[in-house]
N, C-alpha and C. Protein backbone atom coordinates (compact mmCIF):
# COMPACT_ATOMS: atom_id res chain seq x y z
N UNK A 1 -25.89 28.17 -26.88
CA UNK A 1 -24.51 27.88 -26.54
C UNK A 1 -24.31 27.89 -25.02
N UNK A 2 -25.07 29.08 -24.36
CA UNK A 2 -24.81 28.53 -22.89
C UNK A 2 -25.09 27.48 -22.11
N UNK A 3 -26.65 27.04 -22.85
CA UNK A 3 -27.05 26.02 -22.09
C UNK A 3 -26.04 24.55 -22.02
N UNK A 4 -25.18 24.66 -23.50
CA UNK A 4 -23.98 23.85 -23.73
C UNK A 4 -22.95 23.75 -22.64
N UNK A 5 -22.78 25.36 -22.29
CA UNK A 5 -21.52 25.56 -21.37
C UNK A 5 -22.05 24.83 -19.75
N UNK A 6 -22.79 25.20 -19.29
CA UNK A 6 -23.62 25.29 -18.51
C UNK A 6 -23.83 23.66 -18.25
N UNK A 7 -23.73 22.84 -18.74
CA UNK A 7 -24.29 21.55 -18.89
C UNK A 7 -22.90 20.30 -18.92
N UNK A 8 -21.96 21.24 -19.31
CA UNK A 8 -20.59 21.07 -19.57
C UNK A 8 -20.12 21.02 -18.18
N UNK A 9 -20.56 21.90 -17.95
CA UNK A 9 -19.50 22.91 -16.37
C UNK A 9 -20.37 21.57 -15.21
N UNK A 10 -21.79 21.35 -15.77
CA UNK A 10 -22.57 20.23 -14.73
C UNK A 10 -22.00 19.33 -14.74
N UNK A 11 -21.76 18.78 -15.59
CA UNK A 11 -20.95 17.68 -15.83
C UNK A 11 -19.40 17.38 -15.60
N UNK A 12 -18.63 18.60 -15.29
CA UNK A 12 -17.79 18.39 -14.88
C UNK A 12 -17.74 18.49 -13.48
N UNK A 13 -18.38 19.06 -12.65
CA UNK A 13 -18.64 19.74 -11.49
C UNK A 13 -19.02 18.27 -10.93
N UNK A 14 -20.51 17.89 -11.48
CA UNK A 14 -20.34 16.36 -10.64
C UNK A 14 -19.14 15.02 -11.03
N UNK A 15 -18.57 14.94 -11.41
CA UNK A 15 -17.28 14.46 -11.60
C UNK A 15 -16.34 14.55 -10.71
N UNK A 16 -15.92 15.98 -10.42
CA UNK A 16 -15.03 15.99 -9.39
C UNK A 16 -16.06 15.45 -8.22
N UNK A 17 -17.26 16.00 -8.11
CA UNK A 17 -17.84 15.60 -6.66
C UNK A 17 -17.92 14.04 -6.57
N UNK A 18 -17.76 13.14 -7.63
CA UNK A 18 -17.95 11.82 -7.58
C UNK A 18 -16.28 11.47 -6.65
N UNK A 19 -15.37 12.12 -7.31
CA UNK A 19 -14.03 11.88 -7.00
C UNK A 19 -13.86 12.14 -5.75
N UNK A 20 -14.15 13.21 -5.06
CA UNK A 20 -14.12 13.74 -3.85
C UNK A 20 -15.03 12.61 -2.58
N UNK A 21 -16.30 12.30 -3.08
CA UNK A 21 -16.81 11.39 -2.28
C UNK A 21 -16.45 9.92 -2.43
N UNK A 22 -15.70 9.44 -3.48
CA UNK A 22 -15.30 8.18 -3.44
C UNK A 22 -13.66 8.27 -2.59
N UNK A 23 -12.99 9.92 -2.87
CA UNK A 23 -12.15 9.69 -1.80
C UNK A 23 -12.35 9.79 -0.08
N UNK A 24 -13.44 10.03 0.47
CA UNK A 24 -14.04 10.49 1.46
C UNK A 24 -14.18 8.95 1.79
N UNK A 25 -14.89 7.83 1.12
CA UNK A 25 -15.39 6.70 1.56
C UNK A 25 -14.05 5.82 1.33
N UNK A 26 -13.02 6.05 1.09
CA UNK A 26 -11.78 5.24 1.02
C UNK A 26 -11.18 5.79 2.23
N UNK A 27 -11.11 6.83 2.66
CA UNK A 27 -10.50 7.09 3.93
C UNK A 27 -11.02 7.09 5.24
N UNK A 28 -12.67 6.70 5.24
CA UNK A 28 -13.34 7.24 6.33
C UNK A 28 -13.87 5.93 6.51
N UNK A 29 -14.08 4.75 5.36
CA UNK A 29 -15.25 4.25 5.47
C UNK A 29 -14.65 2.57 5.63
N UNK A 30 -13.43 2.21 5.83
CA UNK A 30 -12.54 0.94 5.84
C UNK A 30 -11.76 1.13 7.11
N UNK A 31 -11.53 0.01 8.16
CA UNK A 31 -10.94 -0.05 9.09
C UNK A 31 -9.09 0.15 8.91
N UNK A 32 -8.72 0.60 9.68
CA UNK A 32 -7.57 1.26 10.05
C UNK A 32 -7.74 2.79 9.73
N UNK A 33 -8.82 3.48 9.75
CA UNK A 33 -9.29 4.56 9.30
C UNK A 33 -8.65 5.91 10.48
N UNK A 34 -8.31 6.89 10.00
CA UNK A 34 -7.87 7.47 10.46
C UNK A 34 -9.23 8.65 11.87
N UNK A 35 -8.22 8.65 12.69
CA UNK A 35 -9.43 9.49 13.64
C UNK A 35 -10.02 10.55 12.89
N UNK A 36 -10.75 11.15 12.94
CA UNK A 36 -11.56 12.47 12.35
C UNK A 36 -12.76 13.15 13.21
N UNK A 37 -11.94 14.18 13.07
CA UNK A 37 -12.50 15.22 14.36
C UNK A 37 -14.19 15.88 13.86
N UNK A 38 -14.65 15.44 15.10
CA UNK A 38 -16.27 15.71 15.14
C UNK A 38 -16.58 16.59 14.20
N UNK A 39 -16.10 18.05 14.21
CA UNK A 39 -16.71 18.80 13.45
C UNK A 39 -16.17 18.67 12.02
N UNK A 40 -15.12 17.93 11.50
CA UNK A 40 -14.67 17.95 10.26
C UNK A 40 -16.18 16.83 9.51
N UNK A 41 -15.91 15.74 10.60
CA UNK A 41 -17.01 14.54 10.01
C UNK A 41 -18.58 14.93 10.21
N UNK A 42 -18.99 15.77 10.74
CA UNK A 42 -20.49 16.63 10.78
C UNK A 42 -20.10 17.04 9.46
N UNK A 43 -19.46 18.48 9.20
CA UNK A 43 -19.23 19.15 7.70
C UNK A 43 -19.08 18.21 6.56
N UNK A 44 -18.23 16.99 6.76
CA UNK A 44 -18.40 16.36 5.68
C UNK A 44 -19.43 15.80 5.51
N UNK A 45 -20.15 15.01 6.55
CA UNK A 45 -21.54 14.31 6.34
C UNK A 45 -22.79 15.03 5.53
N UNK A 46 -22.45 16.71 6.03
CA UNK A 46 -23.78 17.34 5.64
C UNK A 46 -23.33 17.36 3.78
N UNK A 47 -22.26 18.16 3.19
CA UNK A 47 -21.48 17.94 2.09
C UNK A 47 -21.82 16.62 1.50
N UNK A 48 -21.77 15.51 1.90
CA UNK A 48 -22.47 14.04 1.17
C UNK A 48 -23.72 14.33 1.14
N UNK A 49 -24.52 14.77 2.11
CA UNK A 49 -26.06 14.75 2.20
C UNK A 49 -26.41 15.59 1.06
N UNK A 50 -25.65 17.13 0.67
CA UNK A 50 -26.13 17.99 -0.43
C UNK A 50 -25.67 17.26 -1.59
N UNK A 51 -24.94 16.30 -1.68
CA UNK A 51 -24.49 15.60 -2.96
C UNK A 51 -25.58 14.72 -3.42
N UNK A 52 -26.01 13.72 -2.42
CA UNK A 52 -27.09 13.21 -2.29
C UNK A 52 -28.29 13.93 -3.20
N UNK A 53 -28.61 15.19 -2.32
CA UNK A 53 -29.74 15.89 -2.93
C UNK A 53 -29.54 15.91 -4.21
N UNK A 54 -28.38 16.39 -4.90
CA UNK A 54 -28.12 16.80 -6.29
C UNK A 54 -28.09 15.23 -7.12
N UNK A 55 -27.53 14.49 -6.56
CA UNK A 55 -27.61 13.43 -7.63
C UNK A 55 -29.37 12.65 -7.35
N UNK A 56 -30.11 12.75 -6.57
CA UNK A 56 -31.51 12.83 -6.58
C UNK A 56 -32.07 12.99 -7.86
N UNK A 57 -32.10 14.36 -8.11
CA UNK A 57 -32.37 14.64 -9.76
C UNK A 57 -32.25 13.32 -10.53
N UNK A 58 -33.14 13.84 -12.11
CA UNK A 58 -33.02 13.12 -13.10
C UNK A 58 -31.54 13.20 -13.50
N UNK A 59 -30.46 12.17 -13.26
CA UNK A 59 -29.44 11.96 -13.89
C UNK A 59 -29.21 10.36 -13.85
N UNK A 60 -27.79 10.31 -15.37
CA UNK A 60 -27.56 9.06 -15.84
C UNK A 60 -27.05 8.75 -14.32
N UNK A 61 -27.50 7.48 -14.21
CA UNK A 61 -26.70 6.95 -13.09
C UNK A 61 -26.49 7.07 -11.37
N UNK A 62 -28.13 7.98 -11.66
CA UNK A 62 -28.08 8.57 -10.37
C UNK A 62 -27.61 7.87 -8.77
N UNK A 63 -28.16 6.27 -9.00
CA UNK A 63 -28.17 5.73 -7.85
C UNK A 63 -26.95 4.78 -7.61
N UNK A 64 -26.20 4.61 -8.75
CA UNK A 64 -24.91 4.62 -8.58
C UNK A 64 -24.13 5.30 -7.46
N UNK A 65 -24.66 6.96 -8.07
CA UNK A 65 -23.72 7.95 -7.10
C UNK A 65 -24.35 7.57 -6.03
N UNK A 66 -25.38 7.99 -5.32
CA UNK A 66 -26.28 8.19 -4.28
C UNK A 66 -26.14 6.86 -3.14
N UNK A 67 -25.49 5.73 -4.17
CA UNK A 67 -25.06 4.43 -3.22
C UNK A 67 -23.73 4.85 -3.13
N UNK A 68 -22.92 5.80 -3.82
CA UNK A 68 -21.04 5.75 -3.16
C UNK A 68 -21.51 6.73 -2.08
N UNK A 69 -22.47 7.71 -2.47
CA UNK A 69 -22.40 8.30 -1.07
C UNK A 69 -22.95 7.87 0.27
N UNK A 70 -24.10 7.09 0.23
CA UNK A 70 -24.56 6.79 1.49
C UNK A 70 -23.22 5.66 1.92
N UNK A 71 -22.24 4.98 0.85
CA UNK A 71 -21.19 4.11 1.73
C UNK A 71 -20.46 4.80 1.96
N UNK A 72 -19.95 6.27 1.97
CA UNK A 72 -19.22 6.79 2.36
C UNK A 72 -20.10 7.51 3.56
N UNK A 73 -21.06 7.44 4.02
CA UNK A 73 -21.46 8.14 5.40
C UNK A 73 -21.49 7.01 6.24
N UNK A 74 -20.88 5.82 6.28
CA UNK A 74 -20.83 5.08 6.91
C UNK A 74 -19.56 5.22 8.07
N UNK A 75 -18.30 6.07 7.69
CA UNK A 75 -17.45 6.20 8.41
C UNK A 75 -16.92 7.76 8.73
N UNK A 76 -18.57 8.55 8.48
CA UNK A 76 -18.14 9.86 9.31
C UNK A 76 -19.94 10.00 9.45
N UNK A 77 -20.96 9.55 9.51
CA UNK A 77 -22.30 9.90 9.61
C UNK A 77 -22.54 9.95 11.02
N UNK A 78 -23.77 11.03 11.56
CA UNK A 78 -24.10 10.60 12.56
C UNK A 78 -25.40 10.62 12.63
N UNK A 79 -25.57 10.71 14.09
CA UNK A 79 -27.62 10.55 14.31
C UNK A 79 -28.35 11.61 12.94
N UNK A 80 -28.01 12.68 12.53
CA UNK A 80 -28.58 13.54 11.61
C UNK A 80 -28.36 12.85 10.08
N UNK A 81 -27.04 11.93 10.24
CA UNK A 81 -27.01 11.26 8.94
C UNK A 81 -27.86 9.99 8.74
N UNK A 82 -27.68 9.52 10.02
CA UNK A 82 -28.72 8.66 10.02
C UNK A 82 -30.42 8.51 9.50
N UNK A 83 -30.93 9.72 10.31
CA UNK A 83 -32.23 10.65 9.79
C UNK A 83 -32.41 10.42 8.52
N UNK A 84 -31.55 11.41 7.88
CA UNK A 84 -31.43 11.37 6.39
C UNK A 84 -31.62 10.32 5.48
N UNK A 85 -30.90 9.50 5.43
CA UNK A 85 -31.00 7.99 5.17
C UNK A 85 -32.41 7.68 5.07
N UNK A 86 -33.07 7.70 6.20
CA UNK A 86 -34.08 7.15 6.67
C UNK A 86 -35.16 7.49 5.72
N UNK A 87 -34.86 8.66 5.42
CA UNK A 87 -36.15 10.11 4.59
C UNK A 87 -35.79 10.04 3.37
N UNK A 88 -34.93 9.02 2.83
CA UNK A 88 -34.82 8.69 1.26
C UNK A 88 -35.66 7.76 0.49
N UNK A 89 -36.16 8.23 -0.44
CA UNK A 89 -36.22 6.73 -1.32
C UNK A 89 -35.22 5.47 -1.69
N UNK A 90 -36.05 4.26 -1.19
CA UNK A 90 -34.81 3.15 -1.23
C UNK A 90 -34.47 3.12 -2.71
N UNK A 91 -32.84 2.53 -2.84
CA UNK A 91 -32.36 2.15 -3.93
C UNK A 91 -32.86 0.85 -4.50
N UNK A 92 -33.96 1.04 -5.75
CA UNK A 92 -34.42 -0.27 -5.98
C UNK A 92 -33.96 -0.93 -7.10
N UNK A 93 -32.84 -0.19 -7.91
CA UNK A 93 -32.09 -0.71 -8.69
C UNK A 93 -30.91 -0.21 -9.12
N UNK A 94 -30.06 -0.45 -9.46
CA UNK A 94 -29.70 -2.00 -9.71
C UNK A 94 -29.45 -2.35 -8.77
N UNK A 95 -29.95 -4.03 -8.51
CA UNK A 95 -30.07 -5.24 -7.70
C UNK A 95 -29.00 -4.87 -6.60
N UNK A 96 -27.81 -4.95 -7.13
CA UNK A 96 -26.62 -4.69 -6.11
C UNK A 96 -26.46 -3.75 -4.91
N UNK A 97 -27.51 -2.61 -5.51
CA UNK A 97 -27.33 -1.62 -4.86
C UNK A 97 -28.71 -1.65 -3.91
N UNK A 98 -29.01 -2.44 -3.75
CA UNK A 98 -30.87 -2.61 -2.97
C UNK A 98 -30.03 -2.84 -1.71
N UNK A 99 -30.54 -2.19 -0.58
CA UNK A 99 -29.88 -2.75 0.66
C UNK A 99 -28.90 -1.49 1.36
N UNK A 100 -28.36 -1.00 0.56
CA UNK A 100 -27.63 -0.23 1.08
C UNK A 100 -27.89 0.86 1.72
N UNK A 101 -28.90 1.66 2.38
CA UNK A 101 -29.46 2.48 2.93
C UNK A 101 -28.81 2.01 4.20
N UNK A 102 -29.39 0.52 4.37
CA UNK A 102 -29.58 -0.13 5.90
C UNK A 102 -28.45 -0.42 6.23
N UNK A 103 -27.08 -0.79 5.63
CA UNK A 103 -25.76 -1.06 5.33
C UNK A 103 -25.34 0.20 5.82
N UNK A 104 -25.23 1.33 5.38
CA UNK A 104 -24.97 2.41 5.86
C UNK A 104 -25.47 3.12 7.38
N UNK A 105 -26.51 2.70 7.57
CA UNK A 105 -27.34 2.90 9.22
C UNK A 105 -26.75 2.11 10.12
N UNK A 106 -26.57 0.94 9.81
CA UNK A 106 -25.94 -0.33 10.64
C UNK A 106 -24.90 0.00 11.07
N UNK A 107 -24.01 0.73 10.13
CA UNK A 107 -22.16 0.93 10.07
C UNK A 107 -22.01 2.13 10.87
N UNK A 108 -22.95 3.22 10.52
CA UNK A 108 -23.27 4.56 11.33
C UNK A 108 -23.19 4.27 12.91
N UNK A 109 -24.35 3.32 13.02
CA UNK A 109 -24.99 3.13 14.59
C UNK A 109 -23.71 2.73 15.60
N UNK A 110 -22.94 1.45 14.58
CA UNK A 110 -22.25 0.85 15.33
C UNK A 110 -21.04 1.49 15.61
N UNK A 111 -20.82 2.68 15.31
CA UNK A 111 -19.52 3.39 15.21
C UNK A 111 -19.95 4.37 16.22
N UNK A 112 -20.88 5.21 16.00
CA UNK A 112 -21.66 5.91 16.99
C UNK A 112 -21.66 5.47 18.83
N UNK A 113 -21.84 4.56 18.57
CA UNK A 113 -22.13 3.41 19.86
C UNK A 113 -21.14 3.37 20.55
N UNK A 114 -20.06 3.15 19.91
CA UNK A 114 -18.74 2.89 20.44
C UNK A 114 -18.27 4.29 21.68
């Protein structure tokens, strides 16, 4: 029965974290975006990066998540998010989602730059 609860509580737990990072990439990651102060967008970047790790694991749908998050480090990532990126396995499926590593580095750099 715990392993029930336990599996339950996983499953709800990444849920909200799906919610939380798809609201992160709606506010951070589309122009007219609001300023966001260095250390808020470091803390959040690293917070996507441990999400990252966790949806890594064997789960349904993993690279689903793992592509909302690298598009949401597109409008608070920096040189360390960048890194990261780099030290992943590419997304090789589904089709749609192939590409997006570099999509996310590109968007990083050029914001960085500025």
């Amino acid at each position: 029965m715990s392993n029930i609860l336990r599996s339950c509580n996983v499953a709800k737990d990444e849920e909200i974290l799906i919610h939380a990072v798809n609201a992160i990439n709606l506010v951070a990651s589309f122009k007219q975006r609001p300023e966001i102060e260095a250390e808020i967008a470091r803390d959040t970047s690293f917070f996507i990066q441990e999400c990252i790790r966790d949806f890594e694991k064997d789960r349904p749908n993993k690279n689903d998540k793992i592509a909302l998050c690298l598009l949401s480090l597109r409008g608070i990532g920096n040189e360390a998010s960048m890194q990261f990126i780099k030290n992943l396995q590419p997304i090789k499926e589904p089709l749609h989602y192939v590409g997006t590593e570099k999509i996310a580095i590109k968007a990083i750099k050029q914001r960085v730059q500025k």
